[in-house]
C-alpha atoms as a PDB file:
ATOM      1  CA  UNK A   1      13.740  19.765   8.245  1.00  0.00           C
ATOM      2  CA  UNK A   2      12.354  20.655   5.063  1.00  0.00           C
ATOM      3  CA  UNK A   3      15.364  19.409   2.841  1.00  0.00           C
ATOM      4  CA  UNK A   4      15.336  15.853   3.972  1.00  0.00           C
ATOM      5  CA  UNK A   5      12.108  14.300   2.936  1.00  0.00           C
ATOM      6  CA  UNK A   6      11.381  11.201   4.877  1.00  0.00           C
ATOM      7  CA  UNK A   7      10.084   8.036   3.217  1.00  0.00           C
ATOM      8  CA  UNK A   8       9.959   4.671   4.406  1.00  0.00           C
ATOM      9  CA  UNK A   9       9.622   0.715   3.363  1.00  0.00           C
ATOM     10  CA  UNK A  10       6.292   0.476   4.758  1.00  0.00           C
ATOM     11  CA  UNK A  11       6.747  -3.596   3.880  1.00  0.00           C
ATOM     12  CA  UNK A  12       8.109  -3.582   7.413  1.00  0.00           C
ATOM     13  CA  UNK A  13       5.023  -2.140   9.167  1.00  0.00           C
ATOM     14  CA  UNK A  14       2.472  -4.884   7.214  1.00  0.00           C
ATOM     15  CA  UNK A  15       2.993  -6.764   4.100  1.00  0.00           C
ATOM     16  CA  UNK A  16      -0.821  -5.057   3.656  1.00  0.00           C
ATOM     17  CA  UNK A  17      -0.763  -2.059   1.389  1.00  0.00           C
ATOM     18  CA  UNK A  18      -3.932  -0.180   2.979  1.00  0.00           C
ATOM     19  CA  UNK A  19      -2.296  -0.301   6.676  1.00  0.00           C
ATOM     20  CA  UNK A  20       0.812   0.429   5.320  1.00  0.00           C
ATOM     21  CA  UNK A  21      -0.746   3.910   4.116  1.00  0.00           C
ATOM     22  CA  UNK A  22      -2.846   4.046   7.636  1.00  0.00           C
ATOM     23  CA  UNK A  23       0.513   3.767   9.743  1.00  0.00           C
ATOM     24  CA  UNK A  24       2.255   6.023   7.289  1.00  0.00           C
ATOM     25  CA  UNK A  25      -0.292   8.770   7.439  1.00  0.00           C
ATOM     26  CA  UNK A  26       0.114   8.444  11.275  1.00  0.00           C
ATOM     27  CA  UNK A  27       3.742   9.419  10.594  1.00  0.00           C
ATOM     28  CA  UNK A  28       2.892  12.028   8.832  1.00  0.00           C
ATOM     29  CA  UNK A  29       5.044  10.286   6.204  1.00  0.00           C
ATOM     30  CA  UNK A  30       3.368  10.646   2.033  1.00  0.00           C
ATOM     31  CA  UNK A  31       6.303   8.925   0.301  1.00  0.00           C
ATOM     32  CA  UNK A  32       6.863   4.925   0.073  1.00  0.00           C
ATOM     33  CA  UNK A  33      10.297   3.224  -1.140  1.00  0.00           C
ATOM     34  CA  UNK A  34       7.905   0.169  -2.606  1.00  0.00           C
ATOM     35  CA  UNK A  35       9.561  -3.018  -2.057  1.00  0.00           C
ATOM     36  CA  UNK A  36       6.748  -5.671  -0.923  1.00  0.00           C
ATOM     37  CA  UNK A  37       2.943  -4.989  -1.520  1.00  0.00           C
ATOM     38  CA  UNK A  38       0.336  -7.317  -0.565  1.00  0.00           C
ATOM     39  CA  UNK A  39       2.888 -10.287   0.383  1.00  0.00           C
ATOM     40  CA  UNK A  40       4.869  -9.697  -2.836  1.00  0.00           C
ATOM     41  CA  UNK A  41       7.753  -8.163  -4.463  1.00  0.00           C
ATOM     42  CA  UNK A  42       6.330  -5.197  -6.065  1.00  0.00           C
ATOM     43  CA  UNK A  43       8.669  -5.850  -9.578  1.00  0.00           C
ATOM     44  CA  UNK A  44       6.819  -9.397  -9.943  1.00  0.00           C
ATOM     45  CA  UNK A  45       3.436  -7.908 -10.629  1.00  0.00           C
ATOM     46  CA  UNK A  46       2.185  -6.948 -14.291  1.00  0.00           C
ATOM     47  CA  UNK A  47       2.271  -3.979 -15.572  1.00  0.00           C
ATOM     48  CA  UNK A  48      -2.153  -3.543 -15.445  1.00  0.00           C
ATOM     49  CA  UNK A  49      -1.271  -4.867 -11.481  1.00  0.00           C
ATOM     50  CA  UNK A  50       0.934  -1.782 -10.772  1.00  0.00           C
ATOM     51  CA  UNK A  51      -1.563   0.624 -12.714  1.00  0.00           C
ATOM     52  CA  UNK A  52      -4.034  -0.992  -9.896  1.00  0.00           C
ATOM     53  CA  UNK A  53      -1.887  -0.229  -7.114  1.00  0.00           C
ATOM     54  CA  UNK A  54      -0.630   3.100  -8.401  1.00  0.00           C
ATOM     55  CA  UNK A  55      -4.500   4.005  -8.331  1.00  0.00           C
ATOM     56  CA  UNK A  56      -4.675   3.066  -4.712  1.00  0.00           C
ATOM     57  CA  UNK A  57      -2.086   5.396  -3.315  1.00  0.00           C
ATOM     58  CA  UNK A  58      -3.309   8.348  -5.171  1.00  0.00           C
ATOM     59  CA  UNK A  59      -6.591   7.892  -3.915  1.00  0.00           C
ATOM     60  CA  UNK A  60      -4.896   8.210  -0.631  1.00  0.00           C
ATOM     61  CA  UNK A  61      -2.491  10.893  -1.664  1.00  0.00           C
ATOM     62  CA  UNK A  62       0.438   8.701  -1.502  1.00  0.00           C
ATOM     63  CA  UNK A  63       4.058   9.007  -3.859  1.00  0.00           C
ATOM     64  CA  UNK A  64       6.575   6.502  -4.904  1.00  0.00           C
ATOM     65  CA  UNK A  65       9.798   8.145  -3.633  1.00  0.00           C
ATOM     66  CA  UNK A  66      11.698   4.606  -5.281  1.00  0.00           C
ATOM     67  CA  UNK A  67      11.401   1.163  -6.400  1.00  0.00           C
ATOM     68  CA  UNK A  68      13.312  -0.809  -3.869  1.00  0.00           C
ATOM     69  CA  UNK A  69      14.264  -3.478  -6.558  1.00  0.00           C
ATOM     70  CA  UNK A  70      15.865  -6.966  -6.387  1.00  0.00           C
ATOM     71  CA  UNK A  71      17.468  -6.009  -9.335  1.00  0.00           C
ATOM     72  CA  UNK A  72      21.113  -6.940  -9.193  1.00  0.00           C
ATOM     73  CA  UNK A  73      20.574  -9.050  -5.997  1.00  0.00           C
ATOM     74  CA  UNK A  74      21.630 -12.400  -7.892  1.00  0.00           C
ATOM     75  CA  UNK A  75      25.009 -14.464  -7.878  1.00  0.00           C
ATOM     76  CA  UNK A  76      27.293 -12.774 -10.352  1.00  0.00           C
ATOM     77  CA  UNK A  77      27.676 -16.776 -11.280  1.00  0.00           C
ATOM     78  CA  UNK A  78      23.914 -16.988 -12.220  1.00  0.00           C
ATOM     79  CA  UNK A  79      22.187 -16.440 -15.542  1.00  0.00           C
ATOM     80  CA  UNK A  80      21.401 -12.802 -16.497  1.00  0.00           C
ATOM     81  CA  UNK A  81      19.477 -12.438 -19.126  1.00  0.00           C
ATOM     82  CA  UNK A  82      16.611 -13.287 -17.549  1.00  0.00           C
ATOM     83  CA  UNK A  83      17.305 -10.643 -15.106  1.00  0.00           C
ATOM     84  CA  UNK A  84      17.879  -7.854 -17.324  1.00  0.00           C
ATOM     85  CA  UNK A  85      14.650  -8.746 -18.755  1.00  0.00           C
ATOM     86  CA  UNK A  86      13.352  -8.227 -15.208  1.00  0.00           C
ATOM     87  CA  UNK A  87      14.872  -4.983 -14.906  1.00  0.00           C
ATOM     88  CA  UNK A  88      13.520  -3.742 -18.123  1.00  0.00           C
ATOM     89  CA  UNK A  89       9.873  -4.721 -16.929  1.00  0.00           C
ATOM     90  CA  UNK A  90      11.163  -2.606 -13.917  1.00  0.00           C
ATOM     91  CA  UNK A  91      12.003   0.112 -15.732  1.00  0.00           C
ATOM     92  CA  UNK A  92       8.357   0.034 -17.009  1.00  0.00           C
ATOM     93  CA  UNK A  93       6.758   0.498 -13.581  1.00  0.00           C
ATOM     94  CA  UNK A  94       9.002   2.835 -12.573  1.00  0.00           C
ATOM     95  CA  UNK A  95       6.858   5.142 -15.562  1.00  0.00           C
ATOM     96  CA  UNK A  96       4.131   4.037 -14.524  1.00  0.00           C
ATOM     97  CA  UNK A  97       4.512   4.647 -10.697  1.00  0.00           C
ATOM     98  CA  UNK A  98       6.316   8.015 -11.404  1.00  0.00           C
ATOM     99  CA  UNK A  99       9.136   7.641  -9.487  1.00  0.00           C
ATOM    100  CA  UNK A 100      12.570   8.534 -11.370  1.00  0.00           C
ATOM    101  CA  UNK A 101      14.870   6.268  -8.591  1.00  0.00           C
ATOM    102  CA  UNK A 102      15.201   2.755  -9.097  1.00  0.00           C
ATOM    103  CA  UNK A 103      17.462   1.304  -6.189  1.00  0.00           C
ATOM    104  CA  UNK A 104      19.799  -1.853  -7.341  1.00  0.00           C
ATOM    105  CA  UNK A 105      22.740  -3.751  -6.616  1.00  0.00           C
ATOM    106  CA  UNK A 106      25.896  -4.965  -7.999  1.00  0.00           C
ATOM    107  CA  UNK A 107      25.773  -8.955  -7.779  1.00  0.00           C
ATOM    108  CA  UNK A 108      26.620 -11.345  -4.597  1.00  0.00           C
ATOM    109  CA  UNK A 109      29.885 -12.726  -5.152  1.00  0.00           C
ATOM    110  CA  UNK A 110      30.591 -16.511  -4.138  1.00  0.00           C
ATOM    111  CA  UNK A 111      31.696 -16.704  -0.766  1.00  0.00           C
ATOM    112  CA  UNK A 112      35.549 -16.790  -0.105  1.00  0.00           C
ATOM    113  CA  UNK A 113      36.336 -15.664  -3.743  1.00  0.00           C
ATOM    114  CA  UNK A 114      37.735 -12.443  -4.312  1.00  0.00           C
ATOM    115  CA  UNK A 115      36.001  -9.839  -5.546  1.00  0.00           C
ATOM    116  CA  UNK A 116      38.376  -8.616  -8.187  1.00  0.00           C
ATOM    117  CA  UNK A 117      37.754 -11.825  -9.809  1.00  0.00           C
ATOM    118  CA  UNK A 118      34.411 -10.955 -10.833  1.00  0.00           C
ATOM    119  CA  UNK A 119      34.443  -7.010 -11.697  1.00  0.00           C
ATOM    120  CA  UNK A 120      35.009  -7.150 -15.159  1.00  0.00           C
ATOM    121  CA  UNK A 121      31.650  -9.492 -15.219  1.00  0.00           C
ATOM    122  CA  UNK A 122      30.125  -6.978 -12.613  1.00  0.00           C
ATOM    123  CA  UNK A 123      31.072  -3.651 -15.014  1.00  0.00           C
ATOM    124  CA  UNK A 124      29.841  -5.903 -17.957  1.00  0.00           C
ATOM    125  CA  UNK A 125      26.443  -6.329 -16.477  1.00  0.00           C
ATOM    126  CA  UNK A 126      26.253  -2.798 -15.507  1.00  0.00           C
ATOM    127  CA  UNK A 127      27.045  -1.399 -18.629  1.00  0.00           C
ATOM    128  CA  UNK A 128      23.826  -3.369 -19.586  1.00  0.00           C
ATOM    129  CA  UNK A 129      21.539  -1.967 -17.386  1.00  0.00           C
ATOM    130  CA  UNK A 130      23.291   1.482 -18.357  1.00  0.00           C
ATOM    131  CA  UNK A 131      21.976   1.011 -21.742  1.00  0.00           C
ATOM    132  CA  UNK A 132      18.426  -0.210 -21.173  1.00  0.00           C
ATOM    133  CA  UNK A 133      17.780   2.697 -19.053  1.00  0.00           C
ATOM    134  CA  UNK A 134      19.082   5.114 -21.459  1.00  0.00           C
ATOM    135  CA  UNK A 135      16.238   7.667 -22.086  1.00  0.00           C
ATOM    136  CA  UNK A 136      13.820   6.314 -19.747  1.00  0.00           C
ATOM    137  CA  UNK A 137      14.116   9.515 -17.395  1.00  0.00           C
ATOM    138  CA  UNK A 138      15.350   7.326 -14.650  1.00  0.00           C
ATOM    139  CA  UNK A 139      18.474   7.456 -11.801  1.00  0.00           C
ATOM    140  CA  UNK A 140      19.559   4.077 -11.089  1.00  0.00           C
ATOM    141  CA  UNK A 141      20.625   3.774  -7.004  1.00  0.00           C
ATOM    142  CA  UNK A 142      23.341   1.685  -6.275  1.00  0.00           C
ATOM    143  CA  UNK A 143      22.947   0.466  -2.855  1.00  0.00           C
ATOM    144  CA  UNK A 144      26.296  -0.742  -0.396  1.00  0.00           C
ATOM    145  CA  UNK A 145      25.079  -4.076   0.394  1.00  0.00           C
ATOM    146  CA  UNK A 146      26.888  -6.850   2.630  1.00  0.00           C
ATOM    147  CA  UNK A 147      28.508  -9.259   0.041  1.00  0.00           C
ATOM    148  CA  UNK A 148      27.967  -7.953  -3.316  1.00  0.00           C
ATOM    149  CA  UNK A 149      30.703  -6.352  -5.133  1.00  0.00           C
ATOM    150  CA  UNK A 150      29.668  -2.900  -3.814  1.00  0.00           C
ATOM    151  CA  UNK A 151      29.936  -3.476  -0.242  1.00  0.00           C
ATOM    152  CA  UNK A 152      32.752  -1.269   0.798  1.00  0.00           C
ATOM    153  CA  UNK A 153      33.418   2.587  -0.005  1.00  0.00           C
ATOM    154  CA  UNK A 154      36.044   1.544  -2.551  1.00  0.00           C
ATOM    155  CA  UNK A 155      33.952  -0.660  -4.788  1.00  0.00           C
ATOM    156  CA  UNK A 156      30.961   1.728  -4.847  1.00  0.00           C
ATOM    157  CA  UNK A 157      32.962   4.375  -5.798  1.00  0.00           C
ATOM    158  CA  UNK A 158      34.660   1.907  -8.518  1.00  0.00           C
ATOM    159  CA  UNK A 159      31.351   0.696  -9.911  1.00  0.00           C
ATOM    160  CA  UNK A 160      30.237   4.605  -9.735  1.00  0.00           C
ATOM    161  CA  UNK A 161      33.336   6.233 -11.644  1.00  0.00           C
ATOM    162  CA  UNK A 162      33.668   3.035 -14.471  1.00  0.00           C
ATOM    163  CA  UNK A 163      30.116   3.536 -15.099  1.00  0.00           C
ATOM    164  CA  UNK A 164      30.932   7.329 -15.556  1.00  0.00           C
ATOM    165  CA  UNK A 165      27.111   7.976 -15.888  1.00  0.00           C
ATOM    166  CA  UNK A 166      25.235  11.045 -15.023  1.00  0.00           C
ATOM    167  CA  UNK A 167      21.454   9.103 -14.240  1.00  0.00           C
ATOM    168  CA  UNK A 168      23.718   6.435 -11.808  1.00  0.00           C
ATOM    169  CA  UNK A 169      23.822   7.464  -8.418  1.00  0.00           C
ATOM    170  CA  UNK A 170      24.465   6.455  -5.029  1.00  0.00           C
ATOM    171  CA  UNK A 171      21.964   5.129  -1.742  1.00  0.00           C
ATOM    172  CA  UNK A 172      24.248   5.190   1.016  1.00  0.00           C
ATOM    173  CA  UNK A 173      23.409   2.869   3.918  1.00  0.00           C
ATOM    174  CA  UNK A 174      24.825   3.788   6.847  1.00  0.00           C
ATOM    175  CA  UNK A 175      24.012   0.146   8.435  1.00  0.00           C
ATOM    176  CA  UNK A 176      25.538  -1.844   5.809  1.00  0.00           C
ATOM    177  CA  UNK A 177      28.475  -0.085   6.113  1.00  0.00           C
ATOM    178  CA  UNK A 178      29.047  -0.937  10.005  1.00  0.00           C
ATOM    179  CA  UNK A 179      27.811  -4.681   8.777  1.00  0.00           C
ATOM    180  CA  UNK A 180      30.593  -4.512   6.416  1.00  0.00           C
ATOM    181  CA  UNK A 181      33.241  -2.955   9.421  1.00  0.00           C
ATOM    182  CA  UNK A 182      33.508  -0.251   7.090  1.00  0.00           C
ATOM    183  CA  UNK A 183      33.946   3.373   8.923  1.00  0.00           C
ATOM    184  CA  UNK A 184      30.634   4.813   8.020  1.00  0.00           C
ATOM    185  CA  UNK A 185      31.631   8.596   8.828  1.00  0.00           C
ATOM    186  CA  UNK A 186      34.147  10.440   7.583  1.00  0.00           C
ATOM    187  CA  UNK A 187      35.642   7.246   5.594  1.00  0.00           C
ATOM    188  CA  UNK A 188      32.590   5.964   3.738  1.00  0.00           C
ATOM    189  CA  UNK A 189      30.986   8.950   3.392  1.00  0.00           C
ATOM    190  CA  UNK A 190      33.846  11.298   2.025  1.00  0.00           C
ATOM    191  CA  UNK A 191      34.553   8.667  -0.326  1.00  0.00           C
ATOM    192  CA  UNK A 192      31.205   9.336  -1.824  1.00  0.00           C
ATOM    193  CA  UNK A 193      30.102  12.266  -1.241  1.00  0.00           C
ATOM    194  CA  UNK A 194      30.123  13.457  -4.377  1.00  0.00           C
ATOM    195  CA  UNK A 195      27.083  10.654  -5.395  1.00  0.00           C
ATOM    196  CA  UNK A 196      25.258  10.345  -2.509  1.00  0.00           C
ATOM    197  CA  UNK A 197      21.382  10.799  -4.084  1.00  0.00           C
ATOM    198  CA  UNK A 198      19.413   9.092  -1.485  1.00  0.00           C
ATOM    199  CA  UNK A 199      20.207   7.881   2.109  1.00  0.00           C
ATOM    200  CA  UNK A 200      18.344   4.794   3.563  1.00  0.00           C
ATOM    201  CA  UNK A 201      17.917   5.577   7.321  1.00  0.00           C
ATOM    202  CA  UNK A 202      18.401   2.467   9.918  1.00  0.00           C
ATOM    203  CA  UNK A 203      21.876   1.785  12.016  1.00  0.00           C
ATOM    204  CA  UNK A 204      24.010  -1.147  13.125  1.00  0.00           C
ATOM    205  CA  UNK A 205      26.936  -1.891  15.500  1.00  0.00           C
ATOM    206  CA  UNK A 206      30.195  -2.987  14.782  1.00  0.00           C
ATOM    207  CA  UNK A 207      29.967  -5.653  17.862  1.00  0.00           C
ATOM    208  CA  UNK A 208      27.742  -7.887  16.685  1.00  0.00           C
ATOM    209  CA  UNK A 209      26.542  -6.401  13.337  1.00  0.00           C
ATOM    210  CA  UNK A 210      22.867  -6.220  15.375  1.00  0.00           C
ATOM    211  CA  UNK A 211      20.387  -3.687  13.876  1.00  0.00           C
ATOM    212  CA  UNK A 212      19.393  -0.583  15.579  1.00  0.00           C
ATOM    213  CA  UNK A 213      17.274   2.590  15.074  1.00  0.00           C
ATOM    214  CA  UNK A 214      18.949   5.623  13.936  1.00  0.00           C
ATOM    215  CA  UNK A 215      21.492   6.925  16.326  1.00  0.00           C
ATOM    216  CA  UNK A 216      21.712   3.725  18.659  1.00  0.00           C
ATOM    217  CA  UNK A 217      24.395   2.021  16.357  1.00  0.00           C
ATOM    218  CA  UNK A 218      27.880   3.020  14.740  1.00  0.00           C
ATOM    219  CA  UNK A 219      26.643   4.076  11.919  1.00  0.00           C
ATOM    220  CA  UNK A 220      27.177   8.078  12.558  1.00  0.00           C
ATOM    221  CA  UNK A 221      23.640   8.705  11.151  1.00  0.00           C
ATOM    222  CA  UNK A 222      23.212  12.651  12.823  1.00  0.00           C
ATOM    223  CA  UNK A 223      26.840  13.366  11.828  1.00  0.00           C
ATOM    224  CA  UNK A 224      26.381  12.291   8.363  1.00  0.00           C
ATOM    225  CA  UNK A 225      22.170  14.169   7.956  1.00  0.00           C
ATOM    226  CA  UNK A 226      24.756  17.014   9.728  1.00  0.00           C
ATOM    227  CA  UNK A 227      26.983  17.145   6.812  1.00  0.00           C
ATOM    228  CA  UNK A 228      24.470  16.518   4.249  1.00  0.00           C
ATOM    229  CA  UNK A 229      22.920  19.790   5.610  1.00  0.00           C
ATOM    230  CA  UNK A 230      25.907  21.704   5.626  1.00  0.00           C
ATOM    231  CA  UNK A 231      25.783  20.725   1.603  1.00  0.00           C
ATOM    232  CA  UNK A 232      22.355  21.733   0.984  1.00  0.00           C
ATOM    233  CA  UNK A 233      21.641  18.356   0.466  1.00  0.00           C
ATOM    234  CA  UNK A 234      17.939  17.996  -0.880  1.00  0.00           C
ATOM    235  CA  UNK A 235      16.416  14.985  -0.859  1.00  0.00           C
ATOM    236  CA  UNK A 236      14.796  11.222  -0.078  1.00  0.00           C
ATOM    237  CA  UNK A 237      15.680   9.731   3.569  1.00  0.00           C
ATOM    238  CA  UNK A 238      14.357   6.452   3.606  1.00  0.00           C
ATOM    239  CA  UNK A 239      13.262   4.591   6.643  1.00  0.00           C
ATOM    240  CA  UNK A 240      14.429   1.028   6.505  1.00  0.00           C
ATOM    241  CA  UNK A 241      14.139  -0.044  10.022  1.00  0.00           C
ATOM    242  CA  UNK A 242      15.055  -3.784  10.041  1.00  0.00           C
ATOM    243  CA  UNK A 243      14.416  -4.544  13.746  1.00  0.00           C
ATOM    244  CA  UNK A 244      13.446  -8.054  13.261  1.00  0.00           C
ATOM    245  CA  UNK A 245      16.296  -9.151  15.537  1.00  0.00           C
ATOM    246  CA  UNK A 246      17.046  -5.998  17.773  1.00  0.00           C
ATOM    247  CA  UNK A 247      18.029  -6.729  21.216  1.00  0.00           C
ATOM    248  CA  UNK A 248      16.583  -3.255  23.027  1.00  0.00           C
ATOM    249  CA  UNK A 249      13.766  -2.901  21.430  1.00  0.00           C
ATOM    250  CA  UNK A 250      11.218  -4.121  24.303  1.00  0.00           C
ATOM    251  CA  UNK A 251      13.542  -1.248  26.256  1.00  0.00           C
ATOM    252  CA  UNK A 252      12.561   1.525  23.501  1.00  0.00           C
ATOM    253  CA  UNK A 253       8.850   0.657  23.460  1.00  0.00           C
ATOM    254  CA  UNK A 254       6.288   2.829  25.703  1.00  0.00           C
ATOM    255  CA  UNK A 255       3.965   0.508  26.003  1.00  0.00           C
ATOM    256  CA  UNK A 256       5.240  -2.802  25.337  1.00  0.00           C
ATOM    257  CA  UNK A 257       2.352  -5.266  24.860  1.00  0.00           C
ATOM    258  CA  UNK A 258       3.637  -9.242  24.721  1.00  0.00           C
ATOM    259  CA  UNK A 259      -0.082 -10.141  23.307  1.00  0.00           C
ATOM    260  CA  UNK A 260       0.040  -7.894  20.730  1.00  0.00           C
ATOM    261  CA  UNK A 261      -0.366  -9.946  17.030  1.00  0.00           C
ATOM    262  CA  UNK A 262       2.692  -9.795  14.298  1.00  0.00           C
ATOM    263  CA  UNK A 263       0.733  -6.692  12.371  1.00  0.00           C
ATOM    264  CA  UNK A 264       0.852  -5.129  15.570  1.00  0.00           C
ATOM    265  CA  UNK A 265       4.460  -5.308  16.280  1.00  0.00           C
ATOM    266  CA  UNK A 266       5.642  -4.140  12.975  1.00  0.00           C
ATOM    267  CA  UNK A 267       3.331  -1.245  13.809  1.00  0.00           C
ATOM    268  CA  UNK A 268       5.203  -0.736  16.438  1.00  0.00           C
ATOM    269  CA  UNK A 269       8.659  -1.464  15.781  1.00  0.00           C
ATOM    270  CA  UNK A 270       8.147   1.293  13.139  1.00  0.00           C
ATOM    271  CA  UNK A 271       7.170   3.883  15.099  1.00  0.00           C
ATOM    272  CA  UNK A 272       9.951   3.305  17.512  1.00  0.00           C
ATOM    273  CA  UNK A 273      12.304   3.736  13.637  1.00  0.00           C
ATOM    274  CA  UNK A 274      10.347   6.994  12.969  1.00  0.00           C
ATOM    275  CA  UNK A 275      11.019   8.487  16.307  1.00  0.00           C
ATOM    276  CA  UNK A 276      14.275   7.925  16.172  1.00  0.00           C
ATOM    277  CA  UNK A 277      14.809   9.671  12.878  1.00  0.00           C
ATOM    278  CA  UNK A 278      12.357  12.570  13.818  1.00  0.00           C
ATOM    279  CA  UNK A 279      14.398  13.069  17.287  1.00  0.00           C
ATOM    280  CA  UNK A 280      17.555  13.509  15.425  1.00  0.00           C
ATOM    281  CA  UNK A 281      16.188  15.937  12.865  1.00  0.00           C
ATOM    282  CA  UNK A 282      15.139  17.776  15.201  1.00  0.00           C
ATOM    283  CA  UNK A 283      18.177  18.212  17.219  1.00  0.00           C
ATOM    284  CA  UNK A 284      19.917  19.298  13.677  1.00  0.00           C
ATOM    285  CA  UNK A 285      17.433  21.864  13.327  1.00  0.00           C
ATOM    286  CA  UNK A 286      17.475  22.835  17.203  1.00  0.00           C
ATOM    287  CA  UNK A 287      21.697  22.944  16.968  1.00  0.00           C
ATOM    288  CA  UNK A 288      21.302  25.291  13.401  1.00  0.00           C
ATOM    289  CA  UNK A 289      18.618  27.959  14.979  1.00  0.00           C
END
């Protein structure tokens, strides 16, 4: 479907950037949400580093569809400014890379406190990042993540409406959600609706919080790509497969392969995420002929 553009964190096929754009162009896939290149986390190279990687994937045609960033994946309890420094430098190879979405987060909070404790600290450092990225042609993407402040519906949308700004946005994660015991679909995704920029694509089930390709898990993935289409959505679906630990994978695989080497399996645990994806877009398109 032509207004869902799929992109992926290709970190999970091979920590290798040139087979993560050999695998991709198998998948017919052009767009990367960079996370990890080359064994590390793609805002701790230098700027000249990322001009040499940003020359790599246009000699193989590739795009930057975001910067899967760290940033705001701290203790609200730890230092900042160093951080914000770091998300300044990200801001910088965001330019450079040409991608306007910069996906973040909203702090870990210390376990067993509550997290109403530590908003006005949370707002305080978002208002920060708020004004270093004013001007710099950039949409910031919170991500719902398990135990930061944003992890339920609620939160997001708090973080979201204080912030009341028009280049902060939402990635909604169906997954996280379910890891969360959050209702995904309508709860979740009514709730915030009205930001929803970007959509990461993997699942998860409310059991045993287990990761699973999209449409295995509780995470309503087709129902919510439905709704999205009913709204004309247009925009980045990112495949974040995560299938380090799922149980029925072995089950999925065609050809299953116990020799196979660690490159190998990420290979293949990826393609198993991609066909899941591709096998509900194409029932959405099948059910809207």
């Amino acid at each position: 479907m032509d207004r869902f553009i799929l992109s992926a964190f290709a970190d999970e096929i091979d920590t290798d950037l040139k087979k993560q754009m050999d695998v991709l162009k198998q998948h017919g896939i052009g767009y990367i949400e960079m996370r990890g290149v080359n064994g590390k986390n793609l805002v701790e190279y230098s700027l000249n580093e990322v001009r040499e990687i940003k020359q790599k994937l246009d000699e193989r045609g590739f795009k930057i569809s975001a910067i899967g960033s760290p940033i705001g994946k701290i203790q609200i309890t730890d230092e900042f400014e160093t951080h914000l420094e770091l998300f300044k430098h990200t801001l910088d190879i965001a330019e450079i890379l040409e991608t306007k979405y910069i996906r973040m987060f909203s702090f870990f909070i210390p376990k067993g406190d509550d997290p109403a404790i530590h908003r006005a600290e949370v707002m305080n450092r978002w208002y920060r990042f708020i004004s270093a990225a004013e001007g710099r042609k950039v949409i910031l993407l919170h991500e719902n993540e398990k135990d930061i402040y944003g992890d339920t519906p609620e939160r997001c949308l708090d973080i979201l409406n204080t912030m009341n700004c028009d280049f902060l946005r939402a990635t909604f994660d169906p997954a996280n959600f379910v890891q969360c015991d959050v209702e995904v679909y309508p709860k979740a995704f009514t709730l915030l609706e009205k930001y929803i920029e970007y959509v990461h694509i993997k699942d998860a089930v409310y059991s045993d919080h287990h990761v699973t390709p999209a449409g295995g898990g509780d995470g309503k993935v087709k129902e919510i790509l439905e709704e999205l289409n009913r709204n004309d959505f247009n925009g980045f679906i990112s495949i974040e497969p995560h299938l380090g630990d799922f149980q029925g994978f072995k089950e999925l695989e065609l050809n299953s392969d116990e020799s196979s080497n660690n490159t190998e399996h990420g290979e293949r645990k990826f393609a198993v995420a991609v066909k899941a994806i591709k096998d509900i877009l194409l029932k959405i398109e099948k059910e809207n002929c």
